[in-house]
C-alpha atoms as a PDB file:
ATOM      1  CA  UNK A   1     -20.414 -10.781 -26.375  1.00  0.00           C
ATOM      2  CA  UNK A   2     -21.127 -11.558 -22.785  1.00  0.00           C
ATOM      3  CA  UNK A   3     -21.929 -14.977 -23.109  1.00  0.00           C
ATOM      4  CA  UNK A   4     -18.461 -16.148 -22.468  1.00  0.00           C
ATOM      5  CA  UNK A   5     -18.312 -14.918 -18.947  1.00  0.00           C
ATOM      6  CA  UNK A   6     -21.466 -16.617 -17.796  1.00  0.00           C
ATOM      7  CA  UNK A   7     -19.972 -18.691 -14.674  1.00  0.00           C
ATOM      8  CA  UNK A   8     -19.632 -22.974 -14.725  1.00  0.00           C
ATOM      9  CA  UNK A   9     -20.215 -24.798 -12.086  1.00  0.00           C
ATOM     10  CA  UNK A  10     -18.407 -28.081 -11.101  1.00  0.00           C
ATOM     11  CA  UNK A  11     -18.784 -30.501  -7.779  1.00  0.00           C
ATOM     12  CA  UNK A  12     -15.554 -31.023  -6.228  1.00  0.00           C
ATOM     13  CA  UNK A  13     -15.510 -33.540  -3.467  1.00  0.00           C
ATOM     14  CA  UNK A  14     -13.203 -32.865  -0.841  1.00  0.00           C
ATOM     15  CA  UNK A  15     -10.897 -35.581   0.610  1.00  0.00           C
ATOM     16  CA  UNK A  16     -10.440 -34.551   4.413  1.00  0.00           C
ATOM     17  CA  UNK A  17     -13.461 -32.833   5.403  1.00  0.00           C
ATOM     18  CA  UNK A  18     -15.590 -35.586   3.551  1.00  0.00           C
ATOM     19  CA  UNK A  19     -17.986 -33.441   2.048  1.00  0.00           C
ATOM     20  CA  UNK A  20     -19.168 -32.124  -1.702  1.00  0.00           C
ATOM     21  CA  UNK A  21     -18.879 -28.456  -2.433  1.00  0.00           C
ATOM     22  CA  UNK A  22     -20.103 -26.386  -5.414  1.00  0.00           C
ATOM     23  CA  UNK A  23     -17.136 -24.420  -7.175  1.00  0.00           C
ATOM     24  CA  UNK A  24     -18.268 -21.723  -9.461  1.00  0.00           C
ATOM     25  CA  UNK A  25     -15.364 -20.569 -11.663  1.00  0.00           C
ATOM     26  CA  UNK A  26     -15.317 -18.760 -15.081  1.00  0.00           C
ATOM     27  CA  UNK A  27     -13.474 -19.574 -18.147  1.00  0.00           C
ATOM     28  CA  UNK A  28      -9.754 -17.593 -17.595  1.00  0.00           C
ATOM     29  CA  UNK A  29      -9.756 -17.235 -21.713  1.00  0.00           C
ATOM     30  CA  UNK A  30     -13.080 -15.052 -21.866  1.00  0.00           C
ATOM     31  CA  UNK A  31     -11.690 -13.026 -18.375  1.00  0.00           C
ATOM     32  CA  UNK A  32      -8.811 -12.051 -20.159  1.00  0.00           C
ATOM     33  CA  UNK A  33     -10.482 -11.248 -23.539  1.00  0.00           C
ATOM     34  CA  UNK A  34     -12.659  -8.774 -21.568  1.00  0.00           C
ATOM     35  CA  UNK A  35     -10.337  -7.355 -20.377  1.00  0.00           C
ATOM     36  CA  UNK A  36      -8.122  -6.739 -23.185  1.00  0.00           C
ATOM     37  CA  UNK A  37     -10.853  -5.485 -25.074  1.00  0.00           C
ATOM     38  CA  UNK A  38     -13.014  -3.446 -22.234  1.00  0.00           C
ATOM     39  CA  UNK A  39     -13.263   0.142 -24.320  1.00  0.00           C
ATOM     40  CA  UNK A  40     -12.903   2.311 -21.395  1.00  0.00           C
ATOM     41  CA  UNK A  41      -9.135   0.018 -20.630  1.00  0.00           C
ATOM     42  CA  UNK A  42      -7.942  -0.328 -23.724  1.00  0.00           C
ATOM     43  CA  UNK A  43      -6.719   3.490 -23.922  1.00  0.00           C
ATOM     44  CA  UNK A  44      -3.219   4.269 -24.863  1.00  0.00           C
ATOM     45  CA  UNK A  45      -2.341   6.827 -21.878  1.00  0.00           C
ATOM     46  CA  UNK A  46      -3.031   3.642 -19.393  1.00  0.00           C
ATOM     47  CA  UNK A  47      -0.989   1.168 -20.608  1.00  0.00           C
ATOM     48  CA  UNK A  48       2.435   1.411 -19.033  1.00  0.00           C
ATOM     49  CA  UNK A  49       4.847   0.407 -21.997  1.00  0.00           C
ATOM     50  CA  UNK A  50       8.265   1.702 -21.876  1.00  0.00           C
ATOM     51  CA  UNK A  51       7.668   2.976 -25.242  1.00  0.00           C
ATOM     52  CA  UNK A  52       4.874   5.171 -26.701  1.00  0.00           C
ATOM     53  CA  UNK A  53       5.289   3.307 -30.216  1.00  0.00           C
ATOM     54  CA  UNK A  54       6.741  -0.034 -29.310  1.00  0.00           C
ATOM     55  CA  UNK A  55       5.357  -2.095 -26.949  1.00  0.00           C
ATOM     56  CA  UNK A  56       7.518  -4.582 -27.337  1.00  0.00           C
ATOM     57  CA  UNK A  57      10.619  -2.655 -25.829  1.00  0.00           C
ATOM     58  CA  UNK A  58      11.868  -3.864 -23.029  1.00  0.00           C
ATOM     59  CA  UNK A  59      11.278  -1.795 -19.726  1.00  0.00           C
ATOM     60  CA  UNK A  60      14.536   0.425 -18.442  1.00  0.00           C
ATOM     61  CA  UNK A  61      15.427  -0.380 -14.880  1.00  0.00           C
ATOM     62  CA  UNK A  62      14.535   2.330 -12.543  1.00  0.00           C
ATOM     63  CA  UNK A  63      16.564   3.406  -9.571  1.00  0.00           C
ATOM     64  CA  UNK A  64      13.636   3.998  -7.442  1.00  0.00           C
ATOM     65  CA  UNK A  65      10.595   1.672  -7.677  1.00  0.00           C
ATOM     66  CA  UNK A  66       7.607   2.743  -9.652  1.00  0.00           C
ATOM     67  CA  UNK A  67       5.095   0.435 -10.869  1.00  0.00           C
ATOM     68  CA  UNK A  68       5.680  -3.423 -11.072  1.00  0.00           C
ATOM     69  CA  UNK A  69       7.058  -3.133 -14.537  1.00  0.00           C
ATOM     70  CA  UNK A  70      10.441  -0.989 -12.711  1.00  0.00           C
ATOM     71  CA  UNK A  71      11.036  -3.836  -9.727  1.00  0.00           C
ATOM     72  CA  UNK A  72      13.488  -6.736 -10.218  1.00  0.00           C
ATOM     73  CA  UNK A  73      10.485  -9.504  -9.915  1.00  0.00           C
ATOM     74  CA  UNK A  74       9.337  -7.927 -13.391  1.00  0.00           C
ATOM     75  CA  UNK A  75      12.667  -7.766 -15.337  1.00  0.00           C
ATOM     76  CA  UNK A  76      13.289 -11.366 -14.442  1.00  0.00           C
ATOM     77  CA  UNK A  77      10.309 -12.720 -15.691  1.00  0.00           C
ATOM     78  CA  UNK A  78      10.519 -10.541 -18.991  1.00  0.00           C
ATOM     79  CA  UNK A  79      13.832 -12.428 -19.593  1.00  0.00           C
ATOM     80  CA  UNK A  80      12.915 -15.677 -19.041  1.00  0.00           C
ATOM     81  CA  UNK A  81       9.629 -16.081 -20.752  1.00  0.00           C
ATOM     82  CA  UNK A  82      10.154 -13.117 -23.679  1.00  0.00           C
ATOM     83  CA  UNK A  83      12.415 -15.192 -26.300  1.00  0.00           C
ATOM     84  CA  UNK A  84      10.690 -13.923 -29.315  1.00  0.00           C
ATOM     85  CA  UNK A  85      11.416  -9.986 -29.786  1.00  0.00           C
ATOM     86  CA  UNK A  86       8.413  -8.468 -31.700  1.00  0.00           C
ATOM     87  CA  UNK A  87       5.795 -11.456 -30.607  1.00  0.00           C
ATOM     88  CA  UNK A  88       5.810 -12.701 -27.235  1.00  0.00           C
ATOM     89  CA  UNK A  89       5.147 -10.022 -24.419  1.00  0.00           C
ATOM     90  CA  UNK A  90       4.158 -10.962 -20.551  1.00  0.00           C
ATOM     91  CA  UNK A  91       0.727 -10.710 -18.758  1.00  0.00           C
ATOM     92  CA  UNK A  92       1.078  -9.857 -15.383  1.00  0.00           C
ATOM     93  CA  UNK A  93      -1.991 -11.467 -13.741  1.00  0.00           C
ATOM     94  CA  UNK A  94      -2.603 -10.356  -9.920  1.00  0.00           C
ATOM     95  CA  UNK A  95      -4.727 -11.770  -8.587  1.00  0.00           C
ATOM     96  CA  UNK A  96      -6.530 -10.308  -5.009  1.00  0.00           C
ATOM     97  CA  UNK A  97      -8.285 -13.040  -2.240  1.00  0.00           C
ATOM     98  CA  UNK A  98     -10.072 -11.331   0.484  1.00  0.00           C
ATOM     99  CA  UNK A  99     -12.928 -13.574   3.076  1.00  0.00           C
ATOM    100  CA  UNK A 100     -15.720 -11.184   3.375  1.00  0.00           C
ATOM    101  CA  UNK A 101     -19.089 -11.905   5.712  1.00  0.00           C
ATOM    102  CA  UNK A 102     -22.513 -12.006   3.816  1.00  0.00           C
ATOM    103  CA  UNK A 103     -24.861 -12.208   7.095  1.00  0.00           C
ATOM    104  CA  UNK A 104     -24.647 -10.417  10.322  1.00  0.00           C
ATOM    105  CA  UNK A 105     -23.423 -13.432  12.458  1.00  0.00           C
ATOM    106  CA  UNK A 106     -20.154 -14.388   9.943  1.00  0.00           C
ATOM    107  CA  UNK A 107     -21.869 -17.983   9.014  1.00  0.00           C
ATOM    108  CA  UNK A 108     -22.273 -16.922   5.167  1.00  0.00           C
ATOM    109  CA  UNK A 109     -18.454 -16.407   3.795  1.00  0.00           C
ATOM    110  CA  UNK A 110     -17.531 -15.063   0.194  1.00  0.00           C
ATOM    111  CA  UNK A 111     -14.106 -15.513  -0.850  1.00  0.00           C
ATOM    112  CA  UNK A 112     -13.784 -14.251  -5.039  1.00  0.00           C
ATOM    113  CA  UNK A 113     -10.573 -14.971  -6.379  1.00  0.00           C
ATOM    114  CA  UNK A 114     -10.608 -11.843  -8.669  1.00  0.00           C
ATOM    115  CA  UNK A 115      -8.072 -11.250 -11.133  1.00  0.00           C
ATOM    116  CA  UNK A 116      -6.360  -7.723 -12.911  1.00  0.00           C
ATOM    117  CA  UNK A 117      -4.012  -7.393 -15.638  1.00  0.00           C
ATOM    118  CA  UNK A 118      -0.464  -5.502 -15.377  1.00  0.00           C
ATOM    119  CA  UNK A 119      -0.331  -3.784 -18.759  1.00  0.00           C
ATOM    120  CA  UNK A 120      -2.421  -1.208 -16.990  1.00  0.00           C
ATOM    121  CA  UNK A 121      -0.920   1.616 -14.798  1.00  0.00           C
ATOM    122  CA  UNK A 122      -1.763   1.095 -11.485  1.00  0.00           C
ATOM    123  CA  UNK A 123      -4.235   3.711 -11.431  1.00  0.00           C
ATOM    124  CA  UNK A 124      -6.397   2.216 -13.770  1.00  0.00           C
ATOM    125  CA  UNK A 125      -5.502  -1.572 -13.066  1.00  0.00           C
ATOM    126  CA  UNK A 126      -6.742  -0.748  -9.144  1.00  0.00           C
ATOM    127  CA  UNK A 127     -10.381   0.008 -10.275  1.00  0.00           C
ATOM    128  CA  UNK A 128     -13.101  -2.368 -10.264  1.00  0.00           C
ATOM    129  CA  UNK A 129     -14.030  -1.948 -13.894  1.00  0.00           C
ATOM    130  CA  UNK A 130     -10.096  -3.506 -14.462  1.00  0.00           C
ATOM    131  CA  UNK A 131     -11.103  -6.567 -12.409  1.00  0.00           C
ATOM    132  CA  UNK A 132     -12.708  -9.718 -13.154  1.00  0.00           C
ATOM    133  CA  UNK A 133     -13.636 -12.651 -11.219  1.00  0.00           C
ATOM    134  CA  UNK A 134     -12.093 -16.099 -11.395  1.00  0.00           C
ATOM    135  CA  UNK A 135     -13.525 -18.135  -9.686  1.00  0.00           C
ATOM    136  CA  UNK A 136     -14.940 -18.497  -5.676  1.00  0.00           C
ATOM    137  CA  UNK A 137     -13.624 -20.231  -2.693  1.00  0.00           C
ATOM    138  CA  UNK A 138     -16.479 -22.295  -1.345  1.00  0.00           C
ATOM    139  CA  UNK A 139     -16.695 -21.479   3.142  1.00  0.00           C
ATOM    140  CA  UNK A 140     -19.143 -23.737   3.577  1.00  0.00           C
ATOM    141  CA  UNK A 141     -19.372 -25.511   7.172  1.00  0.00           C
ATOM    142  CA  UNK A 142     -16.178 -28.536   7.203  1.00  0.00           C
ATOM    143  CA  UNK A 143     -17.071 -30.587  10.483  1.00  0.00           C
ATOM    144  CA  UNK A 144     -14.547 -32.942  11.185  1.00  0.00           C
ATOM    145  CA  UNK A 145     -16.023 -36.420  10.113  1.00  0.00           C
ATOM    146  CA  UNK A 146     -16.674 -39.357  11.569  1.00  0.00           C
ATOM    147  CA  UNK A 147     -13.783 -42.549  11.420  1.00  0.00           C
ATOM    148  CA  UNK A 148     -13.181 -43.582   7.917  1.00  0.00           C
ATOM    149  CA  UNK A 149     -14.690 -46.619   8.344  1.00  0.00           C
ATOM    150  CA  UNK A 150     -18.314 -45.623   8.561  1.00  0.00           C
ATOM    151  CA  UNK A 151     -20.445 -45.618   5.132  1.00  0.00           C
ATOM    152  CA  UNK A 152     -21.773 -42.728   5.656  1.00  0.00           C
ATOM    153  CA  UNK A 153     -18.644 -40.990   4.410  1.00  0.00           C
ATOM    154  CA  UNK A 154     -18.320 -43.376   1.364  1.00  0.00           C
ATOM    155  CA  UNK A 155     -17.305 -41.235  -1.561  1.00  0.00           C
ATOM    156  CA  UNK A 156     -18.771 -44.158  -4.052  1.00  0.00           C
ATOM    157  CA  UNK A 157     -22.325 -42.909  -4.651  1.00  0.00           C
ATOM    158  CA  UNK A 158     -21.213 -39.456  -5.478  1.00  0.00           C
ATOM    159  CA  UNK A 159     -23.514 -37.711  -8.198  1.00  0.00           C
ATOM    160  CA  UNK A 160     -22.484 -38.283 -11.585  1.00  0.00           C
ATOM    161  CA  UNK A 161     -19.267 -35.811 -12.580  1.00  0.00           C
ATOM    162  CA  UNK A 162     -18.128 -35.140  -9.301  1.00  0.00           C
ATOM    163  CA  UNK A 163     -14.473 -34.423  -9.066  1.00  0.00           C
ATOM    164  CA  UNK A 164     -12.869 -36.238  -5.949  1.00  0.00           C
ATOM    165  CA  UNK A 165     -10.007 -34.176  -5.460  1.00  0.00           C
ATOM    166  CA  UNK A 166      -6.441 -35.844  -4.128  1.00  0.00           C
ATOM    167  CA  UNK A 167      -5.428 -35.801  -0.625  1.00  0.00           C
ATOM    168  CA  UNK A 168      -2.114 -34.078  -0.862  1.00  0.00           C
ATOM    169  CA  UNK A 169      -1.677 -35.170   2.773  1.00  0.00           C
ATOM    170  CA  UNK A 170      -1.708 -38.830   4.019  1.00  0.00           C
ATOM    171  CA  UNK A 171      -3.620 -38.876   7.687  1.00  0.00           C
ATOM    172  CA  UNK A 172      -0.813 -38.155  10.282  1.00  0.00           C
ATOM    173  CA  UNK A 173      -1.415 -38.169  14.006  1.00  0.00           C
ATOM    174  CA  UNK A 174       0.121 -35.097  14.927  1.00  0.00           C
ATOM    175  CA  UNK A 175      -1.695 -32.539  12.045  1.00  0.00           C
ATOM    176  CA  UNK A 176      -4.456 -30.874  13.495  1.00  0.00           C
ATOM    177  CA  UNK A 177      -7.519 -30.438  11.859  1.00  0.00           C
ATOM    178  CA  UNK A 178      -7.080 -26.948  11.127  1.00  0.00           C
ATOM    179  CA  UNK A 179      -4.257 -28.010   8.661  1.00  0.00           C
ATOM    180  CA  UNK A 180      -5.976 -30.136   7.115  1.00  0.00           C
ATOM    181  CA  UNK A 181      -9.345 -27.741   5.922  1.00  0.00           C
ATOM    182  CA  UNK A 182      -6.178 -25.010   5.337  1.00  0.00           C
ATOM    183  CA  UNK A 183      -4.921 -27.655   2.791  1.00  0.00           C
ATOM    184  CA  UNK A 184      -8.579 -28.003   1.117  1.00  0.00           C
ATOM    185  CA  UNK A 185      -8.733 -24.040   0.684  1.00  0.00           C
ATOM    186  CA  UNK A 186      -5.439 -24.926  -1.000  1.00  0.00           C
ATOM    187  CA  UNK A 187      -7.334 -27.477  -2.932  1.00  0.00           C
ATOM    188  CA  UNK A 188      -9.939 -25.273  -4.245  1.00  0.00           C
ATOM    189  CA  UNK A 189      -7.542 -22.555  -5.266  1.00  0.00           C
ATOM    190  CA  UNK A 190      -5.277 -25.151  -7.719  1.00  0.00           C
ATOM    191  CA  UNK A 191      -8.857 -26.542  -8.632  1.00  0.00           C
ATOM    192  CA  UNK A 192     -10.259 -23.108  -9.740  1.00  0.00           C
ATOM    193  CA  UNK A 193      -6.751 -22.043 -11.725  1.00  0.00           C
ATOM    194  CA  UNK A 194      -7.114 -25.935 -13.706  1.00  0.00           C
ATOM    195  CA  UNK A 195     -10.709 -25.636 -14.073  1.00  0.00           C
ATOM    196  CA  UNK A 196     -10.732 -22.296 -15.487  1.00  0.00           C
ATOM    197  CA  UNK A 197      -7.893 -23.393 -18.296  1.00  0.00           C
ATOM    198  CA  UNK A 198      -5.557 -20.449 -16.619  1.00  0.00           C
ATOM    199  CA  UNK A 199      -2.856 -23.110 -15.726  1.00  0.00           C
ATOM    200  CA  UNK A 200      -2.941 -23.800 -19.132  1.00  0.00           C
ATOM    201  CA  UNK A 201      -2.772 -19.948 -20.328  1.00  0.00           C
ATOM    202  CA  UNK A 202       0.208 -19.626 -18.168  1.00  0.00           C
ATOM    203  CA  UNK A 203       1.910 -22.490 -19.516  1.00  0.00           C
ATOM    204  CA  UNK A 204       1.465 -22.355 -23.424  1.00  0.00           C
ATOM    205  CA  UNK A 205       0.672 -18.688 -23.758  1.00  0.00           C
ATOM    206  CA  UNK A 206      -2.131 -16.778 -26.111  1.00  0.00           C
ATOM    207  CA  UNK A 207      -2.279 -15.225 -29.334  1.00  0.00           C
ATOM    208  CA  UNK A 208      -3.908 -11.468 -29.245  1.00  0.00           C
ATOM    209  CA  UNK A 209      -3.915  -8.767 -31.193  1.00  0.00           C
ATOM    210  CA  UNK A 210      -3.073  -5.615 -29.401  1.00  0.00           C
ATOM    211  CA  UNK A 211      -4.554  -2.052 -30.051  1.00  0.00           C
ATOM    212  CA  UNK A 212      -2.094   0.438 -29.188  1.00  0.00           C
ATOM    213  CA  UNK A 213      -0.440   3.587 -30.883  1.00  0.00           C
ATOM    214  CA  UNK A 214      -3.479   3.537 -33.844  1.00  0.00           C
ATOM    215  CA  UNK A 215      -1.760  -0.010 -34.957  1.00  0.00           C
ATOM    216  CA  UNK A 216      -2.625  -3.307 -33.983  1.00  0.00           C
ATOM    217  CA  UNK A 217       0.039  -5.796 -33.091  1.00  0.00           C
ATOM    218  CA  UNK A 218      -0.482  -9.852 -32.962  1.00  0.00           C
ATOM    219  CA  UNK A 219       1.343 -10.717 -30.084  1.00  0.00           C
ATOM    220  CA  UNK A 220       1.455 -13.683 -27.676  1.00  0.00           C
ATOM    221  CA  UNK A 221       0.336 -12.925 -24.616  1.00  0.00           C
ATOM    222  CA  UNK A 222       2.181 -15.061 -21.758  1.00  0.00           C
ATOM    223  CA  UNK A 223       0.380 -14.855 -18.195  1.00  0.00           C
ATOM    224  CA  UNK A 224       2.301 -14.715 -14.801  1.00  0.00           C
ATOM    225  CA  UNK A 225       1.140 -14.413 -11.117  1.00  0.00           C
ATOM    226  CA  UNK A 226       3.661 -11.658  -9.848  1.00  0.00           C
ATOM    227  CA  UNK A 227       1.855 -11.249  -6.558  1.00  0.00           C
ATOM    228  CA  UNK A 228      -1.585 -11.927  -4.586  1.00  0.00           C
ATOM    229  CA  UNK A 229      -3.285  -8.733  -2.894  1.00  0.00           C
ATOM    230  CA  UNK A 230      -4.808  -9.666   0.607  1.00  0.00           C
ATOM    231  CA  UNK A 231      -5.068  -8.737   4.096  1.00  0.00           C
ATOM    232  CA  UNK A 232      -2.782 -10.671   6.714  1.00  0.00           C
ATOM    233  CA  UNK A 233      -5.516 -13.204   7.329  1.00  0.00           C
ATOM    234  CA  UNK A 234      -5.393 -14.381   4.058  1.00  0.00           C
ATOM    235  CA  UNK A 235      -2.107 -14.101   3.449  1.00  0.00           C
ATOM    236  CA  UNK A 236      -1.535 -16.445   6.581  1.00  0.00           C
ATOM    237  CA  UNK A 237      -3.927 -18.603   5.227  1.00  0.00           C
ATOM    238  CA  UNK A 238      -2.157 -18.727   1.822  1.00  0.00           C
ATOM    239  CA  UNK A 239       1.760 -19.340   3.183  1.00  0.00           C
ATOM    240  CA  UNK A 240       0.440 -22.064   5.535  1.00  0.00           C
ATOM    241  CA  UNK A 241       0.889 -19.557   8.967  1.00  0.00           C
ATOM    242  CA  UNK A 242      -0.909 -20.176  11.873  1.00  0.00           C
ATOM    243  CA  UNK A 243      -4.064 -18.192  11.856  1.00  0.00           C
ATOM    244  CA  UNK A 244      -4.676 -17.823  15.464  1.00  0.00           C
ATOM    245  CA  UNK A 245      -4.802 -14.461  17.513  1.00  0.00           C
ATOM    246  CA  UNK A 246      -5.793 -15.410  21.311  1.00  0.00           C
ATOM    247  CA  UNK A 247      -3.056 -14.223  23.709  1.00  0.00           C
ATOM    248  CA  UNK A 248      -0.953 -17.661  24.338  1.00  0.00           C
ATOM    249  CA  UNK A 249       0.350 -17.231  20.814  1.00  0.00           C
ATOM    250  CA  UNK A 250       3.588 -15.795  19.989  1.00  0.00           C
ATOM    251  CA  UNK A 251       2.841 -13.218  17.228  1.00  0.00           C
ATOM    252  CA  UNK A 252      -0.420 -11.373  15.848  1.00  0.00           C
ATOM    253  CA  UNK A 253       0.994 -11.595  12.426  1.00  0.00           C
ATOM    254  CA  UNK A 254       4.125 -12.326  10.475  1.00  0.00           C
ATOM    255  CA  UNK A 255       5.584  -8.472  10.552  1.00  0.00           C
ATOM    256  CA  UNK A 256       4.560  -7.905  14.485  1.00  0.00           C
ATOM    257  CA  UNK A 257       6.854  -8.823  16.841  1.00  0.00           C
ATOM    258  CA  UNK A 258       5.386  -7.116  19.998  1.00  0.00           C
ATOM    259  CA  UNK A 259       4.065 -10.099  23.048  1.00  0.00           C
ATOM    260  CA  UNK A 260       0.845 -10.370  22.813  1.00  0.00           C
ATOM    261  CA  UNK A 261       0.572  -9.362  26.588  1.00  0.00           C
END
């Protein structure tokens, strides 16, 4: 039953940088299915529920914080999106970005957008058999192109089911560059979350039917993005911080407030 996971392929033409890139994504409804049905996941002691018959019960609020089901973020959510006692139930979905080198001299980048579920305790959720991949963030080389009015950039005679993506910014003359490629990463992300149908997941919700306590329970399954897991750089990247670290800068990072000096 692997044939569902195979990965798609799609070329998504980019509006700033001028160029065509290959996004490989997989489809979010087979992700989740293997997940929800991996054998060596689907265990009773590693699902968090509040209650060992019921999952359906609603989590206690916890003085100190334990997993994410015990944080405010989580109870929140539950109330706004659970209307249906005994049938609808929330998906935490994190999802975890990290840039990684694949050749000595950092010109080959891999960015996976890979994706966990929250039923799971975190010490089975934080293992690589509980993650899946989403989709990938294409690093490929973004000159900065030539004026608009040369042909050479003409996004006309673009290979048959190319997606030309919106510019979500109109060409200002004070945005630097850098802003604008940060905005197609951006681009790529909301592309990979449409493409893959988990915008659609998130909005509508799933049916499922749960294994848990020796019963099985139809339920519909309503996905969330609670947080992303990344290092700083990433994280910059994602909030729209600068990403620089030479010394005329003010801060290293968001948290660091030591001079650079």
């Amino acid at each position: 039953y692997m044939k569902g996971l195979i990965p798609k392929e799609k070329q998504l033409y980019m509006p700033y940088s001028k160029r065509t890139v290959s996004m490989v994504y997989f489809d979010a409804s087979e992700v989740f299915a293997s997940l929800l049905s991996c054998p060596t996941l689907n265990k009773d002691e590693l699902y968090m529920f509040h209650d060992k018959q019921d999952p359906f019960a609603k989590p206690c609020v916890a003085s100190d914080l334990g997993d994410i089901n015990t944080g405010r973020c989580y109870h929140k959510t539950y109330d706004a999106l659970v209307k249906r006692k005994g049938v609808d139930m929330i998906l935490p979905s994190i999802l975890a970005m990290d840039k990684t080198q694949v050749d000595t001299y950092g010109r080959l980048q891999m960015e996976p957008i890979t994706i966990s579920h929250g039923l799971l305790k975190h010490s089975a959720r934080s293992k690589p058999s509980a993650m899946r991949i989403l989709g990938y963030i294409n690093h490929s080389a973004a000159h900065k192109p030539p004026p608009v009015a040369s042909k050479k950039w003409d996004c006309d005679n673009l290979p048959k089911g190319t997606v030309i993506a919106p510019a979500p910014l109109k060409p200002l003359s004070d945005v630097s560059w850098p802003t604008y490629l940060l905005n197609e990463m951006h681009i790529q992300i909301k592309f990979i979350l449409e493409e893959s149908g988990f915008t659609r997941l998130q909005e509508k919700g799933f049916y499922w039917k749960l294994q848990y306590a020796g019963k099985t329970f139809p339920v519909v399954m309503h996905p969330y993005i609670p947080f992303i897991i990344g290092d700083t750089e990433g994280h910059d990247r994602l909030c729209g911080h600068n990403t620089a670290r030479f010394k005329t800068v003010k801060q290293l990072c968001r948290a660091c407030e030591c001079p650079t000096l």
